[in-house]
N, C-alpha and C. Protein backbone atom coordinates (compact mmCIF):
# COMPACT_ATOMS: atom_id res chain seq x y z
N UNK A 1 0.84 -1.18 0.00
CA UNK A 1 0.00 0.00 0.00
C UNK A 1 0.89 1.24 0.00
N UNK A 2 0.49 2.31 -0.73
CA UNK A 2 1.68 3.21 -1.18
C UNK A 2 0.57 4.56 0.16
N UNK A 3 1.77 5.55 0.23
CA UNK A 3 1.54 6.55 1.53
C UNK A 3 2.37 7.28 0.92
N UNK A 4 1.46 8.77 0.58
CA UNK A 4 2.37 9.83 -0.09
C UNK A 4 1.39 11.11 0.02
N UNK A 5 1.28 11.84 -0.02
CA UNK A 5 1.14 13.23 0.13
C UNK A 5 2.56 14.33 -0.42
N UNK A 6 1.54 15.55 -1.14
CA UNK A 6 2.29 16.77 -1.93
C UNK A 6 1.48 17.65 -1.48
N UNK A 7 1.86 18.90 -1.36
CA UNK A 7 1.30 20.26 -1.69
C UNK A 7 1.95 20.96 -1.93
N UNK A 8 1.75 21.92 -2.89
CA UNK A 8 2.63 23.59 -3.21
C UNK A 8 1.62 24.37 -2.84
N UNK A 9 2.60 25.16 -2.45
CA UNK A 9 1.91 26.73 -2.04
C UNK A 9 2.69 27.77 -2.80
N UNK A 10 2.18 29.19 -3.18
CA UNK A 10 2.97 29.81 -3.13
C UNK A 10 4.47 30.07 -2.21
N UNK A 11 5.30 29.94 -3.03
CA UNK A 11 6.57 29.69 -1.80
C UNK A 11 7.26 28.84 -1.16
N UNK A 12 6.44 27.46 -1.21
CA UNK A 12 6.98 26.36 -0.40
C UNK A 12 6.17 25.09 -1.36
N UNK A 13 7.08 23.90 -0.98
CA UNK A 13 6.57 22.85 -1.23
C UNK A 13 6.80 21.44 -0.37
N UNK A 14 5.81 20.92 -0.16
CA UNK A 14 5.82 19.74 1.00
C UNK A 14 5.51 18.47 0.27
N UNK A 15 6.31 17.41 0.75
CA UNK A 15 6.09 16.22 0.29
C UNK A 15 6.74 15.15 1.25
N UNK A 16 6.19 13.96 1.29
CA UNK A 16 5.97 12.54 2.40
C UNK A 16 5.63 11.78 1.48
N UNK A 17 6.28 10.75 1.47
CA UNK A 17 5.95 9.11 0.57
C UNK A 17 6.63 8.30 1.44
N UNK A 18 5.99 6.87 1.48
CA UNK A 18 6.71 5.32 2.21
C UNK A 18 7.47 4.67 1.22
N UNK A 19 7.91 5.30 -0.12
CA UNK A 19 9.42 5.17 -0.67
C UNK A 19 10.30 5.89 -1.04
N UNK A 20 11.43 5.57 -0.87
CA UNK A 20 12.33 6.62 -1.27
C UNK A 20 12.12 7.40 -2.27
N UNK A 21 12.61 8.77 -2.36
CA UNK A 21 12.93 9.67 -3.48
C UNK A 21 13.88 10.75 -3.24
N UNK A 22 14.66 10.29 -2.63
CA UNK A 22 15.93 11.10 -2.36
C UNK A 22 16.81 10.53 -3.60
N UNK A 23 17.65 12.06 -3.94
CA UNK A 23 18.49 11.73 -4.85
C UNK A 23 17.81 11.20 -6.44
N UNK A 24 16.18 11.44 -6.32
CA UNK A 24 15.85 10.59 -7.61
C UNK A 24 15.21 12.00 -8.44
N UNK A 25 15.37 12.02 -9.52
CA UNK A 25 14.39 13.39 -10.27
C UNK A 25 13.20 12.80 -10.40
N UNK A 26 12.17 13.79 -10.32
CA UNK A 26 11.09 13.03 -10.62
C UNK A 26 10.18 14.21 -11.20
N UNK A 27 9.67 14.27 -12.65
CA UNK A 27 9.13 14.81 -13.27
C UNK A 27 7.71 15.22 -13.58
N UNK A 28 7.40 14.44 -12.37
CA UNK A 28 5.62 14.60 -12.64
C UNK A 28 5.52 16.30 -12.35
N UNK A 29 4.91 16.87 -13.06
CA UNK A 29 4.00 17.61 -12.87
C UNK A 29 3.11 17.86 -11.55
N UNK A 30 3.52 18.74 -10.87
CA UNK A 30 2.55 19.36 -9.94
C UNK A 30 1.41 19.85 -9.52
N UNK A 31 2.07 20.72 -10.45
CA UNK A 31 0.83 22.39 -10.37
C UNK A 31 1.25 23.31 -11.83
N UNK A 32 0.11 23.16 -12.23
CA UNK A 32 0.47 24.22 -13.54
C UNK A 32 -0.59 25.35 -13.35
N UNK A 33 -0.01 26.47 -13.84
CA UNK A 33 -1.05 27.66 -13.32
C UNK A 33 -0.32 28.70 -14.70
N UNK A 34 -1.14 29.46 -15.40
CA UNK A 34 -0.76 29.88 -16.93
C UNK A 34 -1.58 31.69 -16.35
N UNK A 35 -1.14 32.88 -16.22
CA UNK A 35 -1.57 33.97 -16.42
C UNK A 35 -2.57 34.18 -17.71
N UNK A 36 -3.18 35.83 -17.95
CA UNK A 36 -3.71 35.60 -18.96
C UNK A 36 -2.67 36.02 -20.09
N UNK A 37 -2.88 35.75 -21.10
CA UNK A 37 -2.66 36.25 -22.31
C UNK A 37 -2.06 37.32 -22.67
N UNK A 38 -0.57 37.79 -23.03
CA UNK A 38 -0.26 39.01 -23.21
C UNK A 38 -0.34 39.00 -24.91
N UNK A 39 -1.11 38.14 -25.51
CA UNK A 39 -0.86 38.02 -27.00
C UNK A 39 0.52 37.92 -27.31
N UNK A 40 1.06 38.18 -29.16
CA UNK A 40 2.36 37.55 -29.53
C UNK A 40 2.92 39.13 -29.32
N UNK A 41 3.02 39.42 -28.05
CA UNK A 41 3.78 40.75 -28.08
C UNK A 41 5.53 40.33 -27.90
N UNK A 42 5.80 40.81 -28.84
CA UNK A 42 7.20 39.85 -29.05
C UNK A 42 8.25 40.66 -27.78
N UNK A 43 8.23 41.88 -27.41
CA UNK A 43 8.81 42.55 -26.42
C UNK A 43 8.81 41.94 -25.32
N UNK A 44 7.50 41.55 -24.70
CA UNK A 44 7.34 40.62 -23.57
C UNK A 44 7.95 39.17 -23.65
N UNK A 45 7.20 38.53 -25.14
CA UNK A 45 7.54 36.86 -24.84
C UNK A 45 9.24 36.67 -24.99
N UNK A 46 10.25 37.83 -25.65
CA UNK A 46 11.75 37.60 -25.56
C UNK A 46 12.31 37.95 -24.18
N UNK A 47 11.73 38.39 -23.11
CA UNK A 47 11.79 39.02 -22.14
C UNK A 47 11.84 38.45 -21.27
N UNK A 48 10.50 37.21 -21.22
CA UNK A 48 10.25 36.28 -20.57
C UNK A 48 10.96 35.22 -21.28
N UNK A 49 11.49 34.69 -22.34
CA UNK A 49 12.29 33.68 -22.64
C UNK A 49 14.17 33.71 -22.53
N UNK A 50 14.53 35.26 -21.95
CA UNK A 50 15.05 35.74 -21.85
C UNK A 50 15.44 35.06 -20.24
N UNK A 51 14.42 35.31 -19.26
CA UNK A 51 14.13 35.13 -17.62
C UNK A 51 14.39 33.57 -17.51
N UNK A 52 13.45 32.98 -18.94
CA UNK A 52 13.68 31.67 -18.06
C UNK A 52 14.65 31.08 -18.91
N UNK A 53 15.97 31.76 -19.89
CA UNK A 53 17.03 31.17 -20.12
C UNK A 53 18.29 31.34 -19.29
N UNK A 54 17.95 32.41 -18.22
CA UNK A 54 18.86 32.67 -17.21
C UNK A 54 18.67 32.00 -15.91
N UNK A 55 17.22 31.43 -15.91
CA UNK A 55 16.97 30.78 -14.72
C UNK A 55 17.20 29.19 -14.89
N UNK A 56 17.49 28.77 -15.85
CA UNK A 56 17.72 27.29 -16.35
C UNK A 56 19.32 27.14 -16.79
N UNK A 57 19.94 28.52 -17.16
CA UNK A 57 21.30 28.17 -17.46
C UNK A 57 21.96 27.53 -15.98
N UNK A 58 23.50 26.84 -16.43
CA UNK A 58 24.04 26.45 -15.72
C UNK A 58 24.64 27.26 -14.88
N UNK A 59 24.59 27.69 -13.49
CA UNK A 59 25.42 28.31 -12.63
C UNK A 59 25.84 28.04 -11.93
N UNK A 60 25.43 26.84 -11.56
CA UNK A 60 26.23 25.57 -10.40
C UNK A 60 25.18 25.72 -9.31
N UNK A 61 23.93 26.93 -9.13
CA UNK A 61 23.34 26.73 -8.04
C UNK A 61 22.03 26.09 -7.97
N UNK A 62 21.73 25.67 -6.96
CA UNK A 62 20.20 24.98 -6.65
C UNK A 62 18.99 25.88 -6.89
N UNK A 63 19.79 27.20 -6.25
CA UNK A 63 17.97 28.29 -6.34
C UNK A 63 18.83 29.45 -7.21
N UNK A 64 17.90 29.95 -8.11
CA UNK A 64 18.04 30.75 -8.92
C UNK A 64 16.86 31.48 -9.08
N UNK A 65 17.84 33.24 -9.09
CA UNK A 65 16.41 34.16 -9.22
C UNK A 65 16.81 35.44 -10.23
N UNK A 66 16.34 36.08 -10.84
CA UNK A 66 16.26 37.39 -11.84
C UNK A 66 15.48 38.07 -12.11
N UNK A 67 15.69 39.48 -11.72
CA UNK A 67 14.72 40.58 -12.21
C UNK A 67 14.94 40.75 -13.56
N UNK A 68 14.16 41.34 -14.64
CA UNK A 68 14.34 41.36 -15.98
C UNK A 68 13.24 42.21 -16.29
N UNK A 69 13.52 43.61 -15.59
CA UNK A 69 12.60 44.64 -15.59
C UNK A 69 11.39 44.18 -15.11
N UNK A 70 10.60 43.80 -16.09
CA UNK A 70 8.66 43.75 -15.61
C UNK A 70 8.69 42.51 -15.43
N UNK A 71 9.86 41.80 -15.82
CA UNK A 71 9.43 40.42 -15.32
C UNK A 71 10.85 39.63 -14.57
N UNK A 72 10.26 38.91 -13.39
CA UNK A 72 10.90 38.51 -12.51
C UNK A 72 10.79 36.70 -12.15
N UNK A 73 11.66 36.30 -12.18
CA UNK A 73 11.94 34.57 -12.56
C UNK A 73 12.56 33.95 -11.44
N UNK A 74 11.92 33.29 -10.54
CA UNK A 74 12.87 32.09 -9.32
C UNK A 74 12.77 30.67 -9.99
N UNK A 75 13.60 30.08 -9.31
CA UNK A 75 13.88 28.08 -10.00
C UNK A 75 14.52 27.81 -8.90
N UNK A 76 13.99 26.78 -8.12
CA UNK A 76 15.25 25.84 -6.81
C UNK A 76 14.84 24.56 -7.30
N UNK A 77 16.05 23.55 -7.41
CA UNK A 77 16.01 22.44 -6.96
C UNK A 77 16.27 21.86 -5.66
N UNK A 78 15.99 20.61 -4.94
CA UNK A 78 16.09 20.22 -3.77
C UNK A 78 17.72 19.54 -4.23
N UNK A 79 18.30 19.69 -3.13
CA UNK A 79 19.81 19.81 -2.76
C UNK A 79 19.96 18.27 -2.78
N UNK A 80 19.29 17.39 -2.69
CA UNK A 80 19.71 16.09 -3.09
C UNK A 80 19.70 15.46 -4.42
N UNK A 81 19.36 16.55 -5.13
CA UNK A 81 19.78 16.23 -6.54
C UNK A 81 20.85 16.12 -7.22
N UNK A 82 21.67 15.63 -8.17
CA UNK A 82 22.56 16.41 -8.46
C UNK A 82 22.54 17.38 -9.46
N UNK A 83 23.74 18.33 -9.71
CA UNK A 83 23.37 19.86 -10.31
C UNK A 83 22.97 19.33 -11.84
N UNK A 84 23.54 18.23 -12.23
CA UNK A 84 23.03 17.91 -13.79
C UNK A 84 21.54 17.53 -13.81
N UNK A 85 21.33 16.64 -12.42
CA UNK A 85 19.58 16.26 -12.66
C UNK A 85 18.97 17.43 -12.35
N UNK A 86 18.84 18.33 -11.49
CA UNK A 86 18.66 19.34 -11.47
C UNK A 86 18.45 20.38 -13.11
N UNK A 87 19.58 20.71 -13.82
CA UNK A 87 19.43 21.22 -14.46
C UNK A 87 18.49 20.89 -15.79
N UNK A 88 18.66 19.51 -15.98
CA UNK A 88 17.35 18.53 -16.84
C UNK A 88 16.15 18.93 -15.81
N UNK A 89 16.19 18.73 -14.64
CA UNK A 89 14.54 18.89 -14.48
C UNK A 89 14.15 20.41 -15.11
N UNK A 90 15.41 21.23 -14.56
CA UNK A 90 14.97 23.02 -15.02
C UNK A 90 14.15 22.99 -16.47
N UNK A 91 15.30 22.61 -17.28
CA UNK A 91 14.88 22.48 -18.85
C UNK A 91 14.04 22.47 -19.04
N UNK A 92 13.54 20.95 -18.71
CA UNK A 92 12.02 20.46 -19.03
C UNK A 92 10.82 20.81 -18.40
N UNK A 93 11.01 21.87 -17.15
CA UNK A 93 9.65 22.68 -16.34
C UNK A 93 9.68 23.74 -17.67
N UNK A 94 10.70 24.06 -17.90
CA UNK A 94 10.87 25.68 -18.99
C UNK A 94 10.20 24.38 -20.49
N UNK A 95 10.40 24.19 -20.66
CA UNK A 95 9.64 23.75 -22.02
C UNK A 95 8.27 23.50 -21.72
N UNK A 96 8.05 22.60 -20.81
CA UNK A 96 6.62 22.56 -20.66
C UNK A 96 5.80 23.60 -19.91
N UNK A 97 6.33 24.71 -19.12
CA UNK A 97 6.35 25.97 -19.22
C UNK A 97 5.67 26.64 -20.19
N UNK A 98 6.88 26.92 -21.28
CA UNK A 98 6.73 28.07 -22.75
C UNK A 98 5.47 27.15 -23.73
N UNK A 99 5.29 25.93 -23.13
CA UNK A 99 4.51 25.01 -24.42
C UNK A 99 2.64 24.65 -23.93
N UNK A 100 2.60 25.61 -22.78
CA UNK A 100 1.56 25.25 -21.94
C UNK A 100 1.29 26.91 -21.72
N UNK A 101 2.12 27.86 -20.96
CA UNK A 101 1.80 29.04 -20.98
C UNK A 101 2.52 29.79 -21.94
N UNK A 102 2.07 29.38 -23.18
CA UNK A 102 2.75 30.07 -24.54
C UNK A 102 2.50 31.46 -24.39
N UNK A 103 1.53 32.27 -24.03
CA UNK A 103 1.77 33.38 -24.17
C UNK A 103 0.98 34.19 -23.25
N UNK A 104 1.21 33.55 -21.88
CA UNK A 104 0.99 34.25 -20.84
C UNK A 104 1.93 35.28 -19.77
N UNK A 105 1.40 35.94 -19.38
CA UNK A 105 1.67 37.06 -18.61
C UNK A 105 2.52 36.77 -17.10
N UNK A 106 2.00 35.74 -17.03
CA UNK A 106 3.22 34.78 -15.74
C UNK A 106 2.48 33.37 -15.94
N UNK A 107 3.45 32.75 -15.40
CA UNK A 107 3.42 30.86 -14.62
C UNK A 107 4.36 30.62 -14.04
């Protein structure tokens, strides 16, 4: 019988399971939440692809944050990752990100 509980909040995230997941990436999907619509205003969407190519590049750290004028970008991984699984999970939140809130105003 499996025993697990998640929640995100703004700001924090909690999680409990009766198997391990330390040290493991794990890609499921959480919480997706898409702003409205700034249309193809190309000023904004390079702006914001801009935010989350600085928040996914490699810097060696776990939490990463950037102002980028009107728009502002955080990313942490949990410290039992390592910085390469880490940086694959970044990637792939930012793709399914830009491919889900294509042209929203935040997520």
């Amino acid at each position: 019988m499996s025993t697990c509980g998640e929640i995100q909040l703004e700001g924090c995230y909690v999680k409990y399971n009766n198997t391990s997941f330390f040290g493991a990436p794990d890609k499921m999907e959480v919480c997706r939440r898409c702003g409205p619509s700034v249309g193809y205003n190309s000023d904004v969407l390079n702006r914001i692809d801009s935010a989350l190519a600085f928040l996914v590049g490699g810097n060696g750290e776990y939490f990463r944050e950037g102002d980028f004028g009107s728009i502002q970008g955080v990313a942490q991984c949990i410290q039992d990752l390592s910085l390469s699984d880490c940086q694959d999970c970044l990637s792939e939140a930012t793709r399914r990100l830009r491919s889900v809130c294509e042209t929203s105003s935040w997520g």
